[in-house]
N, C-alpha and C. Protein backbone atom coordinates (compact mmCIF):
# COMPACT_ATOMS: atom_id res chain seq x y z
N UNK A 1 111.85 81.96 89.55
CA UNK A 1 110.49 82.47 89.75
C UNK A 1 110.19 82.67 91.23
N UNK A 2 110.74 81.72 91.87
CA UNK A 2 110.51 81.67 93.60
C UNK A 2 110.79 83.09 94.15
N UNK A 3 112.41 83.77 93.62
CA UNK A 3 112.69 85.26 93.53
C UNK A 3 111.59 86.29 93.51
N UNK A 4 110.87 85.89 92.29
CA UNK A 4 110.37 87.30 91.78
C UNK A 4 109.12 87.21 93.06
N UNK A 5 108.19 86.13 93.29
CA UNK A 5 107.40 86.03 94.14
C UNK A 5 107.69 86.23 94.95
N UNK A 6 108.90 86.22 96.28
CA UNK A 6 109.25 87.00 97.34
C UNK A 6 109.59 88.15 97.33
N UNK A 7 110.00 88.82 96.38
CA UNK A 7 110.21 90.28 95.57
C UNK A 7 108.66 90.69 95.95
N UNK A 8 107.79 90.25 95.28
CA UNK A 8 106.51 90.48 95.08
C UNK A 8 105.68 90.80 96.28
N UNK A 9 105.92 89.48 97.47
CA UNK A 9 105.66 89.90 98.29
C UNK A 9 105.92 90.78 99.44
N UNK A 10 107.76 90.83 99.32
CA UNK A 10 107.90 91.62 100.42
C UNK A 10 107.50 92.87 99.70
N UNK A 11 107.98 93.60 98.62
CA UNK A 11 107.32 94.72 98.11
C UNK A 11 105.80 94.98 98.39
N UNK A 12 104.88 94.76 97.85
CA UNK A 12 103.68 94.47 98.31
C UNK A 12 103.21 94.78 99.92
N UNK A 13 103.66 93.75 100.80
CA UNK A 13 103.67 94.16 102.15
C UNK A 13 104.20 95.20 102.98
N UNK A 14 105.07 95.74 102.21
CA UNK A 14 106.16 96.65 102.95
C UNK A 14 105.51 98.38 102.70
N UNK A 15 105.28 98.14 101.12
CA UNK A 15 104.30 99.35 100.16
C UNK A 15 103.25 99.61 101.71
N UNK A 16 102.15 98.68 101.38
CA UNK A 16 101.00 98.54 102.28
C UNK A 16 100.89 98.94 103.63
N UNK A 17 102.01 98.43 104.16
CA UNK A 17 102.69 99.14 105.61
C UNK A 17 102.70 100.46 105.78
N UNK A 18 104.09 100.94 104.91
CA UNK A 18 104.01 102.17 104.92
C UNK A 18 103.07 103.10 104.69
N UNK A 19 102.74 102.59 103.05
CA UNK A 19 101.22 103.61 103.18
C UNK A 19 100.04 103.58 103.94
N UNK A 20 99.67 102.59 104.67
CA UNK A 20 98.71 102.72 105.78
C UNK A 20 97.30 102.98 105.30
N UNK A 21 96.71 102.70 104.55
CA UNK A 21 95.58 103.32 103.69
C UNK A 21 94.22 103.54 105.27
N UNK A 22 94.75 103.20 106.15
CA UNK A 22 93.86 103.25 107.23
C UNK A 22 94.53 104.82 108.34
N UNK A 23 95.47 105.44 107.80
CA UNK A 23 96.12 106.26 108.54
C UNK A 23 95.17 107.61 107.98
N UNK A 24 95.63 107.35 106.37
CA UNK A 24 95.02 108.03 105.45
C UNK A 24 93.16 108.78 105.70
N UNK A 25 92.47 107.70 106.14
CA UNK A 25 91.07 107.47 106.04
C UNK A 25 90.48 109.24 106.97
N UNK A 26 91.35 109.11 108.18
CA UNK A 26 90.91 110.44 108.59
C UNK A 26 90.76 111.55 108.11
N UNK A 27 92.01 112.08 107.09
CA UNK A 27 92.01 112.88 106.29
C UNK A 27 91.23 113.01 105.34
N UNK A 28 91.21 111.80 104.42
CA UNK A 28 90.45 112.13 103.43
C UNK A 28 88.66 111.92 103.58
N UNK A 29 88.11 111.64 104.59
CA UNK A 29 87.44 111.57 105.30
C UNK A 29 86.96 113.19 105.64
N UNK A 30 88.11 114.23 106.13
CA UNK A 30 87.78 115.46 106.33
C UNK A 30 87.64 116.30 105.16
N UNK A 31 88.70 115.79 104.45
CA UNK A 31 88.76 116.51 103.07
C UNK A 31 87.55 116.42 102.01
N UNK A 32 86.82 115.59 102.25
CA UNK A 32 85.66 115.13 101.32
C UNK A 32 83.94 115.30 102.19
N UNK A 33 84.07 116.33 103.02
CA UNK A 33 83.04 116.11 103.78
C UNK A 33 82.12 117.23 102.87
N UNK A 34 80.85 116.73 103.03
CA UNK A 34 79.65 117.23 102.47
C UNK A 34 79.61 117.14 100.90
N UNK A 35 81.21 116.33 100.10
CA UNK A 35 80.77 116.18 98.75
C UNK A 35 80.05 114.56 98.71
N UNK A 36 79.59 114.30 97.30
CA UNK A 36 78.68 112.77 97.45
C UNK A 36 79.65 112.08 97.03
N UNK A 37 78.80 110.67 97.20
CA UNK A 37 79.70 109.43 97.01
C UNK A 37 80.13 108.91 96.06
N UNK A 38 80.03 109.87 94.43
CA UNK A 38 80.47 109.77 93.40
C UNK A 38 81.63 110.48 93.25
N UNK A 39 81.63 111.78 93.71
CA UNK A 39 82.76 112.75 94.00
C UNK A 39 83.42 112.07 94.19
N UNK A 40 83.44 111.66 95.46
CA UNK A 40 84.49 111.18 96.72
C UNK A 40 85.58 109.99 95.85
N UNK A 41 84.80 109.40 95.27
CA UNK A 41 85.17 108.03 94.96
C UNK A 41 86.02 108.58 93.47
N UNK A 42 85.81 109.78 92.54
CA UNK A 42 87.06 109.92 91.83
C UNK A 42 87.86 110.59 92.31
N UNK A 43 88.14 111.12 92.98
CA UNK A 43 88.92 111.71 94.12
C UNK A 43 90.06 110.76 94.38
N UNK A 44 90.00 109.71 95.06
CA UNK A 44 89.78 108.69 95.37
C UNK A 44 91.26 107.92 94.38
N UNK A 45 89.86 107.72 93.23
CA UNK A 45 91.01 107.07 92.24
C UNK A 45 92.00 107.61 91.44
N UNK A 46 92.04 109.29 91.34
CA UNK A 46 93.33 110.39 91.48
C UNK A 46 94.03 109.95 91.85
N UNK A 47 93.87 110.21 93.68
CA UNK A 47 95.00 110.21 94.41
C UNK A 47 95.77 109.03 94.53
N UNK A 48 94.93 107.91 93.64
CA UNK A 48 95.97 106.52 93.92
C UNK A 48 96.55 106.92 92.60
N UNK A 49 96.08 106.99 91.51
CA UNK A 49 96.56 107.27 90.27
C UNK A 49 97.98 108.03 90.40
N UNK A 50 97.80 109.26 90.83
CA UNK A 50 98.94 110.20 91.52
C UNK A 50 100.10 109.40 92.29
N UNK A 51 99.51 108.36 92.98
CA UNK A 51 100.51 108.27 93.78
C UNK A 51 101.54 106.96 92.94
N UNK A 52 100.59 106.33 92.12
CA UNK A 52 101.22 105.32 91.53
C UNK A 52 101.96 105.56 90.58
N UNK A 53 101.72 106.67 89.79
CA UNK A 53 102.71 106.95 89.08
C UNK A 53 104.32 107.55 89.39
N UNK A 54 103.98 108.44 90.74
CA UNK A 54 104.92 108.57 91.47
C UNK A 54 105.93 107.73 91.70
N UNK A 55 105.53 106.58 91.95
CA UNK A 55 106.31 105.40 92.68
C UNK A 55 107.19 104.60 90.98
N UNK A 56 105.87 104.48 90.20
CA UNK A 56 106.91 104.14 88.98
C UNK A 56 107.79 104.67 88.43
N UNK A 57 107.64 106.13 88.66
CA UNK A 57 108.84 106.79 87.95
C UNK A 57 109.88 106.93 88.94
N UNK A 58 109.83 106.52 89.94
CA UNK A 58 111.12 106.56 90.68
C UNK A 58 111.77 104.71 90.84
N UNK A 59 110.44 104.25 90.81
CA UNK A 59 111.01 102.72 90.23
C UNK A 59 111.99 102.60 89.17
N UNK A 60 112.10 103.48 87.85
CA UNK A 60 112.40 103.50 87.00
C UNK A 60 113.39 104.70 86.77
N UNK A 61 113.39 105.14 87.64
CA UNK A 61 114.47 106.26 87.10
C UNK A 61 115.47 106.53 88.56
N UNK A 62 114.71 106.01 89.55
CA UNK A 62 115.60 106.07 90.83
C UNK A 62 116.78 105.67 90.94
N UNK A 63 117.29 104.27 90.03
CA UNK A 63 119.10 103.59 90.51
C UNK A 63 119.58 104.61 89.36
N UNK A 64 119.03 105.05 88.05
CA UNK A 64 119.65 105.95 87.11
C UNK A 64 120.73 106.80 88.14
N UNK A 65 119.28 108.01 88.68
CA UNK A 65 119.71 109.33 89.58
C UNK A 65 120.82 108.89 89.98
N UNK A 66 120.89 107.60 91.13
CA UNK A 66 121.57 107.65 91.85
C UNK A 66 123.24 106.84 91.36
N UNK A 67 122.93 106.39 90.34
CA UNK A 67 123.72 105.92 89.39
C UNK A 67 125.17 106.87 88.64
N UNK A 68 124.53 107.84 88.70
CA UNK A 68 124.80 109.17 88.17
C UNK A 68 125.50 109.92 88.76
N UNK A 69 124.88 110.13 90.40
CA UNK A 69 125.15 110.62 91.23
C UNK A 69 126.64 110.26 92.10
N UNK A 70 126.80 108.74 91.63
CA UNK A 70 128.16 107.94 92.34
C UNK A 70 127.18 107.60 93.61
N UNK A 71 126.16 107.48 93.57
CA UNK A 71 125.39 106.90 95.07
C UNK A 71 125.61 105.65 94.89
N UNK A 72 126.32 104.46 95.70
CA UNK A 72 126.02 103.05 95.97
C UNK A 72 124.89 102.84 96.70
N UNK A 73 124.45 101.36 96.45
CA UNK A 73 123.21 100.89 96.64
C UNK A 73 123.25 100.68 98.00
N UNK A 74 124.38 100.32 98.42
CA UNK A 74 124.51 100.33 100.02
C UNK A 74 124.18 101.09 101.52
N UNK A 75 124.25 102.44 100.49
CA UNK A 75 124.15 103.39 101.04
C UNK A 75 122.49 103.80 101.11
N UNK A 76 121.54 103.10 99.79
CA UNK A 76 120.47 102.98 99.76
C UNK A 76 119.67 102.66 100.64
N UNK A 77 120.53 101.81 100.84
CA UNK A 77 119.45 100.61 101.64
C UNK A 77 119.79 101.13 102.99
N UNK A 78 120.96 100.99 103.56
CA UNK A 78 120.78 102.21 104.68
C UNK A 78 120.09 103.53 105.27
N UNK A 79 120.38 104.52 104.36
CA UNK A 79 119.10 105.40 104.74
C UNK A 79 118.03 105.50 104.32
N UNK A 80 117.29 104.59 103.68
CA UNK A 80 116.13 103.97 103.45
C UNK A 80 115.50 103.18 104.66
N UNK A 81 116.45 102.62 105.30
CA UNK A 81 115.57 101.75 106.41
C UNK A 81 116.29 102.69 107.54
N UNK A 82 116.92 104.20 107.51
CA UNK A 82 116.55 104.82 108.85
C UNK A 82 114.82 106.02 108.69
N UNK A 83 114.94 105.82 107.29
CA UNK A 83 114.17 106.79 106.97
C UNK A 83 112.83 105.50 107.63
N UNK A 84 112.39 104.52 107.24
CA UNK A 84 111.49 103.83 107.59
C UNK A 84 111.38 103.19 109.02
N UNK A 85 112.64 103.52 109.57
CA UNK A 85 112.87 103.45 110.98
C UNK A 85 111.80 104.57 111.68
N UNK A 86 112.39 105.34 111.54
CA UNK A 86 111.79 106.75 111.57
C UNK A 86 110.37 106.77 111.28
N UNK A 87 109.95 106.17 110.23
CA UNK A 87 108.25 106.58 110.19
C UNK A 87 107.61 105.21 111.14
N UNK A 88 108.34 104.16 111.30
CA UNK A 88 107.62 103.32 112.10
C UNK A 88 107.36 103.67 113.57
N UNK A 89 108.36 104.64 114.08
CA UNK A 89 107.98 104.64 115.12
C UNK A 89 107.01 105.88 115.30
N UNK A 90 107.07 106.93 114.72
CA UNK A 90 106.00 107.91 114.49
C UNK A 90 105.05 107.41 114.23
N UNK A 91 104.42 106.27 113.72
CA UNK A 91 102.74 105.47 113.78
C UNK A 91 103.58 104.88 115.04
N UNK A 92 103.84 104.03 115.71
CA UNK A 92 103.47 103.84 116.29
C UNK A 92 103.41 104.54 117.86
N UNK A 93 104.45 105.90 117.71
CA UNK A 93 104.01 106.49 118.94
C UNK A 93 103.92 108.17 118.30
N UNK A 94 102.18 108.44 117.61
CA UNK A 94 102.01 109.25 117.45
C UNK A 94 101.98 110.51 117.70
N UNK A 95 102.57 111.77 117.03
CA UNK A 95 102.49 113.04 117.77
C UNK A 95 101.09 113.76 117.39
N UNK A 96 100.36 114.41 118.62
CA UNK A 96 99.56 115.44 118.36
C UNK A 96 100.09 116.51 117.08
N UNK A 97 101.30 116.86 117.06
CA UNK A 97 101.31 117.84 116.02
C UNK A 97 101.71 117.35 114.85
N UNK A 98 101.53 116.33 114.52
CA UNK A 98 101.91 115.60 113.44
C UNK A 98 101.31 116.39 112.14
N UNK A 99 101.67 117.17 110.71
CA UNK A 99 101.31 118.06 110.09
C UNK A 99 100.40 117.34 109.34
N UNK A 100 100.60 115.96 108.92
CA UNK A 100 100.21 114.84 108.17
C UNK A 100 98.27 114.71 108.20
N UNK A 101 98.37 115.12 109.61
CA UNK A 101 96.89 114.91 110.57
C UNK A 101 96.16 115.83 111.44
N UNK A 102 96.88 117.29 110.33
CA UNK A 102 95.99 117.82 111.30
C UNK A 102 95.15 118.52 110.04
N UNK A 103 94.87 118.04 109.24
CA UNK A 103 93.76 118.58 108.00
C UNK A 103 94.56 119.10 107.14
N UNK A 104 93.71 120.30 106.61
CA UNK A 104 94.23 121.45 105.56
C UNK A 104 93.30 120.74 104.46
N UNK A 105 93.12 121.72 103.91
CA UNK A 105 92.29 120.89 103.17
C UNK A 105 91.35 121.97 102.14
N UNK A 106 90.64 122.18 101.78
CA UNK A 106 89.84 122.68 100.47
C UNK A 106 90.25 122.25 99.33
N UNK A 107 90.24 123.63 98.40
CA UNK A 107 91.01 123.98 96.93
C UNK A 107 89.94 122.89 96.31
N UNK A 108 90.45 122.67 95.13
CA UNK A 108 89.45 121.90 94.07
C UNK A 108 89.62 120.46 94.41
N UNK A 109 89.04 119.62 93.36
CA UNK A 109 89.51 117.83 93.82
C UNK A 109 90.37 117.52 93.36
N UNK A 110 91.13 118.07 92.34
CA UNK A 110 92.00 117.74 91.85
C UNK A 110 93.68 117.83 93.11
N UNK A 111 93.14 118.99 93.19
CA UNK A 111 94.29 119.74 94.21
C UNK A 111 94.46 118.79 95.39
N UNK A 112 93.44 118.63 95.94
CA UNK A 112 93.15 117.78 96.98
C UNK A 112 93.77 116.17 96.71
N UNK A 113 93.58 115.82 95.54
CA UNK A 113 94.09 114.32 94.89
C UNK A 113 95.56 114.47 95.27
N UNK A 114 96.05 115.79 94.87
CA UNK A 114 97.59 115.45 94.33
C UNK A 114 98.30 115.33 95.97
N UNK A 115 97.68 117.03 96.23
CA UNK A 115 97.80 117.39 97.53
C UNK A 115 96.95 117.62 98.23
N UNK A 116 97.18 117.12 99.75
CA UNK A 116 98.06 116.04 100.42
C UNK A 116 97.80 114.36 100.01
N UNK A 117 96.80 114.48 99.35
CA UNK A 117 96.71 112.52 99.10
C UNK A 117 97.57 111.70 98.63
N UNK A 118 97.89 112.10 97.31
CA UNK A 118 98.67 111.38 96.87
C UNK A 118 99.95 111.75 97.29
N UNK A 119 100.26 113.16 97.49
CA UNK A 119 101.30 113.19 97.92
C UNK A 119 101.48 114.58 99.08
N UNK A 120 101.87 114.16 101.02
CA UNK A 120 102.68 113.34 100.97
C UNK A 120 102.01 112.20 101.41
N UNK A 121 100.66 112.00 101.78
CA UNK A 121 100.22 110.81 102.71
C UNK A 121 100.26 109.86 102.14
N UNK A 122 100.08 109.30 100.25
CA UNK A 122 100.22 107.93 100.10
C UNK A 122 101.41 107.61 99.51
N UNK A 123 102.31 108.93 98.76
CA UNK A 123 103.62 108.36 98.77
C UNK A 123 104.64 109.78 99.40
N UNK A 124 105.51 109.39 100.07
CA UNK A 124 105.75 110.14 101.09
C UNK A 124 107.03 109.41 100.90
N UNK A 125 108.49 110.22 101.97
CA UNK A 125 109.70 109.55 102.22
C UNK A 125 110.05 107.86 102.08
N UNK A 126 109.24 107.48 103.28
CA UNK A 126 109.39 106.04 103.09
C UNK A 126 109.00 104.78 102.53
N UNK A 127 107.95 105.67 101.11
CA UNK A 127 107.44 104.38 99.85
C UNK A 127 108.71 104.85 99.61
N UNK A 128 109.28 106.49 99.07
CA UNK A 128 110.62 106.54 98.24
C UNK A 128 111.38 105.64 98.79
N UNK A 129 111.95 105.34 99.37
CA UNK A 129 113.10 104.36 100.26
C UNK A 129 112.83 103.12 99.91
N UNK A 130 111.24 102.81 100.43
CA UNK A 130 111.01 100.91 99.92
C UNK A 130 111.24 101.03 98.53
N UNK A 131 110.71 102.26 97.35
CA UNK A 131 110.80 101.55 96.28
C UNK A 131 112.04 101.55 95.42
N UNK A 132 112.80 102.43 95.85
CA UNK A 132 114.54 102.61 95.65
C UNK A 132 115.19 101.53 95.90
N UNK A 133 115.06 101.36 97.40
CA UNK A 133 115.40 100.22 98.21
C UNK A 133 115.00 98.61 97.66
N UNK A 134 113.53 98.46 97.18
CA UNK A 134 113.55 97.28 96.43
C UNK A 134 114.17 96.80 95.18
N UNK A 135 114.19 98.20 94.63
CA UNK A 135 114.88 97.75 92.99
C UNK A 135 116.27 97.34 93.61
N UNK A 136 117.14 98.07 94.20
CA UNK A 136 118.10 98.13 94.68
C UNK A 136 118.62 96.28 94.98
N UNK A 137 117.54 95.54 95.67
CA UNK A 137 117.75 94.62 95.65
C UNK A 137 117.86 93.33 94.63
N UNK A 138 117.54 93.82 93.35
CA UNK A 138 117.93 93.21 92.22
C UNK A 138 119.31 92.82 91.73
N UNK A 139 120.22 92.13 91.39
CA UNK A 139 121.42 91.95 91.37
C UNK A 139 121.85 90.83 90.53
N UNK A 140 120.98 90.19 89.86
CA UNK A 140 121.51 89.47 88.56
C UNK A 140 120.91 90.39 87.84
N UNK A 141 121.73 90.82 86.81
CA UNK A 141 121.57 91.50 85.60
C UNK A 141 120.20 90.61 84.70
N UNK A 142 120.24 89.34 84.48
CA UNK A 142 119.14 88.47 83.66
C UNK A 142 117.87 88.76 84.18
N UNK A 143 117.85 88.68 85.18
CA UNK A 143 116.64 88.69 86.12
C UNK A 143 115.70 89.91 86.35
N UNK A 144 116.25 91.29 86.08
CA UNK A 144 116.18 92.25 85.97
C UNK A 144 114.40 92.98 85.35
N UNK A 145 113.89 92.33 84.10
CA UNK A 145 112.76 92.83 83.80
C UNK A 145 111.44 91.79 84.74
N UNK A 146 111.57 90.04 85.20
CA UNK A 146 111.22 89.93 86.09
C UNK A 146 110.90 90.61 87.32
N UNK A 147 111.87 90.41 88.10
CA UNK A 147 111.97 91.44 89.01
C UNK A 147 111.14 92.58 89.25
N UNK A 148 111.80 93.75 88.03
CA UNK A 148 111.42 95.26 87.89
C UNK A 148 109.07 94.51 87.48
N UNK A 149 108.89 93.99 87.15
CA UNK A 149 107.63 93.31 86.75
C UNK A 149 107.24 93.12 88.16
N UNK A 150 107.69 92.55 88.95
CA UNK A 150 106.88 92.10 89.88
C UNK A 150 107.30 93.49 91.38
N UNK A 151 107.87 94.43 91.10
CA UNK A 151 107.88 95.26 91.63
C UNK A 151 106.64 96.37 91.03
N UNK A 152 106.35 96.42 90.14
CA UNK A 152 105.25 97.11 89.54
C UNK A 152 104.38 96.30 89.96
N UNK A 153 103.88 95.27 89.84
CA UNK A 153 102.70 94.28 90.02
C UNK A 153 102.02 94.92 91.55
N UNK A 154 103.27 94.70 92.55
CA UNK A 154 103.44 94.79 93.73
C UNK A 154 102.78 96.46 93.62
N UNK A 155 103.33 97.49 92.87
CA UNK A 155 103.00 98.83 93.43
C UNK A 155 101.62 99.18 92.97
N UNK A 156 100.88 97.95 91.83
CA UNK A 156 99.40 98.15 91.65
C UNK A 156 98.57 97.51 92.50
N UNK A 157 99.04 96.75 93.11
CA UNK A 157 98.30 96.00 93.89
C UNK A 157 98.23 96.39 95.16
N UNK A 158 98.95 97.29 95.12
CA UNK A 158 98.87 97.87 96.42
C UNK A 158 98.04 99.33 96.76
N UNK A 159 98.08 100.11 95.60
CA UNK A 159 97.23 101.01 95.05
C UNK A 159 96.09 100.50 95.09
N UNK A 160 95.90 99.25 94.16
CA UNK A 160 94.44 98.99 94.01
C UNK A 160 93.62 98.29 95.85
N UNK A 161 93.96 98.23 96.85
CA UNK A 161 93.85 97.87 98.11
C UNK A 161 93.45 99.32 98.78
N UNK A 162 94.59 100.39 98.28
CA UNK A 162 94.62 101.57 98.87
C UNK A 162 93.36 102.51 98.56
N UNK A 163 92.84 102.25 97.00
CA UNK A 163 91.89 102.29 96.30
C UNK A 163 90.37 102.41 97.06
N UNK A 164 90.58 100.72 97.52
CA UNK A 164 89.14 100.11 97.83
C UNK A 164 89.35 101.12 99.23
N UNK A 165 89.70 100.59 100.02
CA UNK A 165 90.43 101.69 101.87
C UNK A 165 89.77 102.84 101.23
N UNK A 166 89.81 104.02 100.48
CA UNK A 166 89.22 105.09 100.12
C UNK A 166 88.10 104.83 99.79
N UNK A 167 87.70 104.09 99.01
CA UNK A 167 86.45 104.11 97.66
C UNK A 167 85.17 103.78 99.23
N UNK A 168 85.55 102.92 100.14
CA UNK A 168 84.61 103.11 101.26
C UNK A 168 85.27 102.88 102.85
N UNK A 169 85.27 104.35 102.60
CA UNK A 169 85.86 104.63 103.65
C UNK A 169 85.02 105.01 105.11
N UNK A 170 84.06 105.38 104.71
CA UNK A 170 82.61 105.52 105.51
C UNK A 170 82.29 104.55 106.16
N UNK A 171 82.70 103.38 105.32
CA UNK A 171 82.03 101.90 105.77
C UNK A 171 82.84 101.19 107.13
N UNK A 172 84.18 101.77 106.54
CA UNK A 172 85.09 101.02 107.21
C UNK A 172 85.74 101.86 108.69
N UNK A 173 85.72 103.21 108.62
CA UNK A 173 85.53 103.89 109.63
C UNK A 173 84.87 104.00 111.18
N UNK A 174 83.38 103.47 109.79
CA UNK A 174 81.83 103.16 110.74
C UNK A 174 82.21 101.81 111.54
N UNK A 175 82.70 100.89 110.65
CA UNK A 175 83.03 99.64 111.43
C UNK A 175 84.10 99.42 112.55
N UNK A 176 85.40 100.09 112.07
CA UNK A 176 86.08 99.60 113.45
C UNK A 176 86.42 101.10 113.98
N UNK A 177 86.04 102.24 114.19
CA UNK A 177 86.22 103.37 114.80
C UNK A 177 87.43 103.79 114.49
N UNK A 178 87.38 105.11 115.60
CA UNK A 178 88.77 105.86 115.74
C UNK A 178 90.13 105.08 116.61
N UNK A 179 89.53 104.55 117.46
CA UNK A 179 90.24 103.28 118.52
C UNK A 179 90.89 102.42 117.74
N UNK A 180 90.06 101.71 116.53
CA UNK A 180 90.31 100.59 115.65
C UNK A 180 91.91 101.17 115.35
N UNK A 181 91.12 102.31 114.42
CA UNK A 181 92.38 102.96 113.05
C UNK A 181 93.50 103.47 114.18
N UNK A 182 93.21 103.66 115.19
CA UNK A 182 94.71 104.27 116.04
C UNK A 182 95.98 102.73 116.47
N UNK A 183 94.44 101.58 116.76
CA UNK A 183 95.79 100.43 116.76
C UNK A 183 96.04 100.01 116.05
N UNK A 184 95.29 99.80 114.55
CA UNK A 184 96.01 99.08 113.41
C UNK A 184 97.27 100.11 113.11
N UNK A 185 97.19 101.52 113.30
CA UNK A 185 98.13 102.70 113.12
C UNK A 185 99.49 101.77 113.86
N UNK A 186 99.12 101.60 115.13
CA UNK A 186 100.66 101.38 115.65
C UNK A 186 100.99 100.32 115.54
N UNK A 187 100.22 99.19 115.14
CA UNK A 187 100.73 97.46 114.90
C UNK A 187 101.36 97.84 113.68
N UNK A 188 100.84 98.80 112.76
CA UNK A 188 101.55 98.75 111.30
C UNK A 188 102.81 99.67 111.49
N UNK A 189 102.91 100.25 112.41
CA UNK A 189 104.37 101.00 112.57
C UNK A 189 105.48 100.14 113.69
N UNK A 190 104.88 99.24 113.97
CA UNK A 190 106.24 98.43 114.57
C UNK A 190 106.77 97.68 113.35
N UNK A 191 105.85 97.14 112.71
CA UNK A 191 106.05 96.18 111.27
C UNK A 191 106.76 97.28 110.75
N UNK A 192 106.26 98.23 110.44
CA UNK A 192 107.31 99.37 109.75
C UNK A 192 108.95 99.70 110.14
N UNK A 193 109.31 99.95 111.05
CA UNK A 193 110.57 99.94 111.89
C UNK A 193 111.07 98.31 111.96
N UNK A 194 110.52 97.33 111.65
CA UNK A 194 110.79 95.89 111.78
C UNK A 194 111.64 96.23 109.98
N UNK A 195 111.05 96.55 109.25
CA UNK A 195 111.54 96.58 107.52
C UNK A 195 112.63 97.23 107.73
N UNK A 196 112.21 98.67 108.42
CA UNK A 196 113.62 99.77 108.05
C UNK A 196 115.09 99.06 108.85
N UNK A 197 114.58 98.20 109.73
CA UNK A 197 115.93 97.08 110.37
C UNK A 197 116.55 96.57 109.50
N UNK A 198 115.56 95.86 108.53
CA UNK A 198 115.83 94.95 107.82
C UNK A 198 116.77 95.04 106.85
N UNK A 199 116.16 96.55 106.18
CA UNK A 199 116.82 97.12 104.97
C UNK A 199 118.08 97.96 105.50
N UNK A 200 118.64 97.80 106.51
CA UNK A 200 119.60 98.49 107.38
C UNK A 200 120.69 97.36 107.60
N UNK A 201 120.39 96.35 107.97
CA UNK A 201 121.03 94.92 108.19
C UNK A 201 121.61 94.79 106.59
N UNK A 202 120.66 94.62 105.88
CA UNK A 202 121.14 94.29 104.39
C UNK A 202 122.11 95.74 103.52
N UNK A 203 122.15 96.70 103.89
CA UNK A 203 122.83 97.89 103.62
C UNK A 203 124.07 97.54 104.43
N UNK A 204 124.52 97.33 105.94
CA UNK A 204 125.67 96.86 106.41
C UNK A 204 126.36 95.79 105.81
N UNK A 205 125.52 94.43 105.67
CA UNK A 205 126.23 93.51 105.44
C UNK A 205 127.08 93.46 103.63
N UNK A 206 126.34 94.97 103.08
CA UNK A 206 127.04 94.98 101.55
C UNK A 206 128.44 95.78 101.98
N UNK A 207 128.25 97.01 102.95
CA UNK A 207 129.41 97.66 102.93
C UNK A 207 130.46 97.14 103.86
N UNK A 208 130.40 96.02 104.79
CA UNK A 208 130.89 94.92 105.48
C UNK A 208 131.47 94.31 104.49
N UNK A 209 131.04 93.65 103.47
CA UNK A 209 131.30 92.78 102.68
C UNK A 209 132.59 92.93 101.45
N UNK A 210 132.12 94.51 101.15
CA UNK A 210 132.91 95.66 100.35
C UNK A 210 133.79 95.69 100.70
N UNK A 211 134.23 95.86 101.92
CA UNK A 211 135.62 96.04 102.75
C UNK A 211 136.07 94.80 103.12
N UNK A 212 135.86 93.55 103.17
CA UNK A 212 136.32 92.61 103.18
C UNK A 212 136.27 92.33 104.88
N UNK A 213 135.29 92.77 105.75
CA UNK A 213 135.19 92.35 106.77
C UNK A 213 134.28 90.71 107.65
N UNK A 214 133.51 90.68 106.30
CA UNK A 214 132.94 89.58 106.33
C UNK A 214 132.49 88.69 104.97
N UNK A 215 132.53 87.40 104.50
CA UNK A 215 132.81 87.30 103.48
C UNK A 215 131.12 87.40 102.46
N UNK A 216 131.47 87.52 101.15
CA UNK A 216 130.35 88.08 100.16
C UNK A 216 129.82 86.84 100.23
């Protein structure tokens, strides 16, 4: 059980990271201007909806693909944590032309839910990677619907956080500014590039291990 709860949490934390529900806030912030606060707020619970399902079906069908494909997990976890390499340091040393942030925006609410909210700003390259990358880390066969359980737990709970971050976003904007959301932006992208290490370390030490360079 101790497993599934560190499963739980690093998933959970890592989700949260990446998606940034405070990166997000500008956008949908622009995207929702002059509709009311009923609008806004199913909007809102779309784009988490959207994004959560996203993440389960690649929870669930992601080691298949790659299963299929002759992809080892090793290889997972490797470009998974360059891919999260990569977005950590982009929060934390942001570009002006970043496409992510510079609007776009109308069309209906629906449109707006799918695209850009749910997707690519709340699931984007590097949830794909954490959540590939977490199943990936499963490896007793018994343990397996645990696990896969508390990796879902982890991707609602993280939605439902991402949720509230939207549902008042006005509030929280108003409270710690543009200053605020630009440094929580880059504290959460060193933590970000801190994971994609992580999951990079643990991708070497399998194909290290594979080859008999260091022992399993």
């Amino acid at each position: 059980m101790k497993n599934e709860i560190a499963l739980f949490l690093g998933s959970f934390s890592t989700l949260l990271a990446v998606i940034n529900p405070l990166e997000v806030l500008p956008v949908y912030l622009r995207l929702m201007e002059g509709k009311d606060p009923g609008a806004q707020r199913r909007v809102a619970l779309r784009s988490c909806w959207y994004a959560a399902l996203l993440m389960f079906f690649f929870l669930i069908c992601g080691n298949l693909v790659l299963r299929f494909f002759g992809v080892p997990l090793s290889m997972v976890r490797l470009a998974g944590g360059i891919v999260l390499m990569r977005i950590g340091f982009s929060l934390f040393m942001p570009s002006a032309s970043d496409p992510l942030t510079s609007g776009g925006g109308g069309g209906q609410d629906g449109d707006v839910a799918f695209v850009p909210l749910a997707m690519p700003l709340m699931f984007g390259p590097g949830v794909l990677a954490t959540v590939v990358g977490m199943s990936s880390l499963v490896r007793q066969p018994e343990s397996h619907l645990l696990s896969f359980a508390a990796i879902a737990l982890a991707i609602l709970a993280t939605m439902a956080v991402a949720y509230l971050a939207l549902a008042y976003a006005d509030i929280i904007a108003a409270r710690i500014g543009p200053k605020g959301i630009d440094a929580a932006t880059r504290i959460v992208g060193f933590f970000v590039a801190a994971m994609g290490m992580g999951l990079i370390f643990h991708g070497l030490t399998d194909v290290l291990s594979g080859y008999g360079f260091v022992p399993k």
